[in-house]
Protein backbone atom coordinates (compact mmCIF):
# COMPACT_ATOMS: atom_id res chain seq x y z
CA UNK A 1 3.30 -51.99 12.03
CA UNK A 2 -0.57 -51.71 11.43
CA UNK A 3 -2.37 -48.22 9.93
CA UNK A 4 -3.87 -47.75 13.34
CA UNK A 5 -0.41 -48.04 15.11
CA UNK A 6 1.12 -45.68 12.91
CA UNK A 7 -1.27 -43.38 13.02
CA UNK A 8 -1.01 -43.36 17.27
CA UNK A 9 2.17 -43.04 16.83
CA UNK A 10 2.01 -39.87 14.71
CA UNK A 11 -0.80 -38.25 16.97
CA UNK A 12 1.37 -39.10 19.89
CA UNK A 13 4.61 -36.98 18.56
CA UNK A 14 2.56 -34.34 16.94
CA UNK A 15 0.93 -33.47 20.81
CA UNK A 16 4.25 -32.42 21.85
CA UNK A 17 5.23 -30.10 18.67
CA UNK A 18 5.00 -26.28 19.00
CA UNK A 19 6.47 -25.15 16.28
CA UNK A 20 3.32 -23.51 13.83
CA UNK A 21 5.50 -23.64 10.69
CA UNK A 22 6.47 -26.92 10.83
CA UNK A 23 2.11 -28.58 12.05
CA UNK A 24 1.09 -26.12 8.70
CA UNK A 25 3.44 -28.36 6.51
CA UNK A 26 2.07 -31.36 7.88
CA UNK A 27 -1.22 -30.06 7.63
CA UNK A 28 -0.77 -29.27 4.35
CA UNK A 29 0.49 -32.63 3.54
CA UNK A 30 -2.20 -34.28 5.25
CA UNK A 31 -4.80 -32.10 3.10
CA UNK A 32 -3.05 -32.94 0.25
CA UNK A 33 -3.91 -36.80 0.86
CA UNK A 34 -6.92 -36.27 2.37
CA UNK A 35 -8.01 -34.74 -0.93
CA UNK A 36 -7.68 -37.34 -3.45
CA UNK A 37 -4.68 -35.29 -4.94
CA UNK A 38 -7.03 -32.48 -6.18
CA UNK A 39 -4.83 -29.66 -6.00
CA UNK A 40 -6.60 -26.47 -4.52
CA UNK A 41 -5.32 -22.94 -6.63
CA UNK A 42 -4.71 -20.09 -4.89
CA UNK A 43 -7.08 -16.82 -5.76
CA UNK A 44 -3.56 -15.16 -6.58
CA UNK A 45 -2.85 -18.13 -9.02
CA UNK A 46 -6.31 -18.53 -10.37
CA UNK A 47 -5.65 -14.72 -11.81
CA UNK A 48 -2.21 -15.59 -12.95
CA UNK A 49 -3.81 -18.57 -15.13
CA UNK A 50 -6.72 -16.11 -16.55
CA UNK A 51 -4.41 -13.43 -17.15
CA UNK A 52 -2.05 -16.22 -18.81
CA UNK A 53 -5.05 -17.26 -21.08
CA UNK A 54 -5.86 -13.97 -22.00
CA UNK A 55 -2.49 -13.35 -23.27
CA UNK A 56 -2.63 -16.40 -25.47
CA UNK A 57 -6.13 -15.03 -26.68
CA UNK A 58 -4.20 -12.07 -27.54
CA UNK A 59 -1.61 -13.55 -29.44
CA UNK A 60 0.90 -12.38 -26.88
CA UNK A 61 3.07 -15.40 -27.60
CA UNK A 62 6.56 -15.63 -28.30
CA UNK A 63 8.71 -19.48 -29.59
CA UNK A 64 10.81 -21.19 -27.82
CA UNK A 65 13.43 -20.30 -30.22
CA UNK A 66 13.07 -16.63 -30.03
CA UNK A 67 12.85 -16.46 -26.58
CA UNK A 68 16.16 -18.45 -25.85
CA UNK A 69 17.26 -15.87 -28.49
CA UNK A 70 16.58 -12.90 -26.37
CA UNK A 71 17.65 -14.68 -23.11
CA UNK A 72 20.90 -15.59 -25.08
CA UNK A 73 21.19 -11.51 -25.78
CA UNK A 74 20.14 -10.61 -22.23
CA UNK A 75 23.03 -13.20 -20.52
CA UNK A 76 25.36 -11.79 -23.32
CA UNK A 77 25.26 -8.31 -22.35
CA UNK A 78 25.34 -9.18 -18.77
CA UNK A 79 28.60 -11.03 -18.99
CA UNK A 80 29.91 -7.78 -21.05
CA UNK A 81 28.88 -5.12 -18.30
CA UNK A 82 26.81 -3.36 -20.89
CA UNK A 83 22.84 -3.14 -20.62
CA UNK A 84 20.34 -2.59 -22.98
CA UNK A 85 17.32 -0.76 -22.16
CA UNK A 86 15.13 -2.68 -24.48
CA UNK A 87 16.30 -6.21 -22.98
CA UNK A 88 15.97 -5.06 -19.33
């Protein structure tokens, strides 16, 4: 089947849809495409990734290791009914 009966096709079925939800995925999909793959940020995650970078700036890091560590602590606690304030 050719690009250009395909793509009848697809306008075709997509006439008959009603369902918002479900033409914004497509659309989304199709925008994704249509873009090259350049991947458009939300404003909400642009200030997630400043704030994130900021942080590092800061030194507000913590390894691998110790944070597997306190997640370790965290699960343990949870499995013993007791919580600690400081790992809530």
């Amino acid at each position: 089947m050719s690009t250009i009966e395909l793509r009848h096709i697809i306008n075709e079925h997509l006439s008959h849809i009603e369902d918002v939800s479900f033409l914004n995925a497509i659309k989304t999909i199709i925008e994704s495409k249509a873009s090259g793959g350049i991947y458009r940020l939300s404003e909400f995650q642009k200030e997630r990734i400043d704030s994130a970078r900021q942080q590092l700036k800061n030194g507000q890091t913590i390894s691998h290791d110790d944070l597997q560590k306190e997640i370790d602590q965290w699960l343990s606690t949870k499995k013993h009914g007791q919580m600690r304030p400081d790992l809530t």
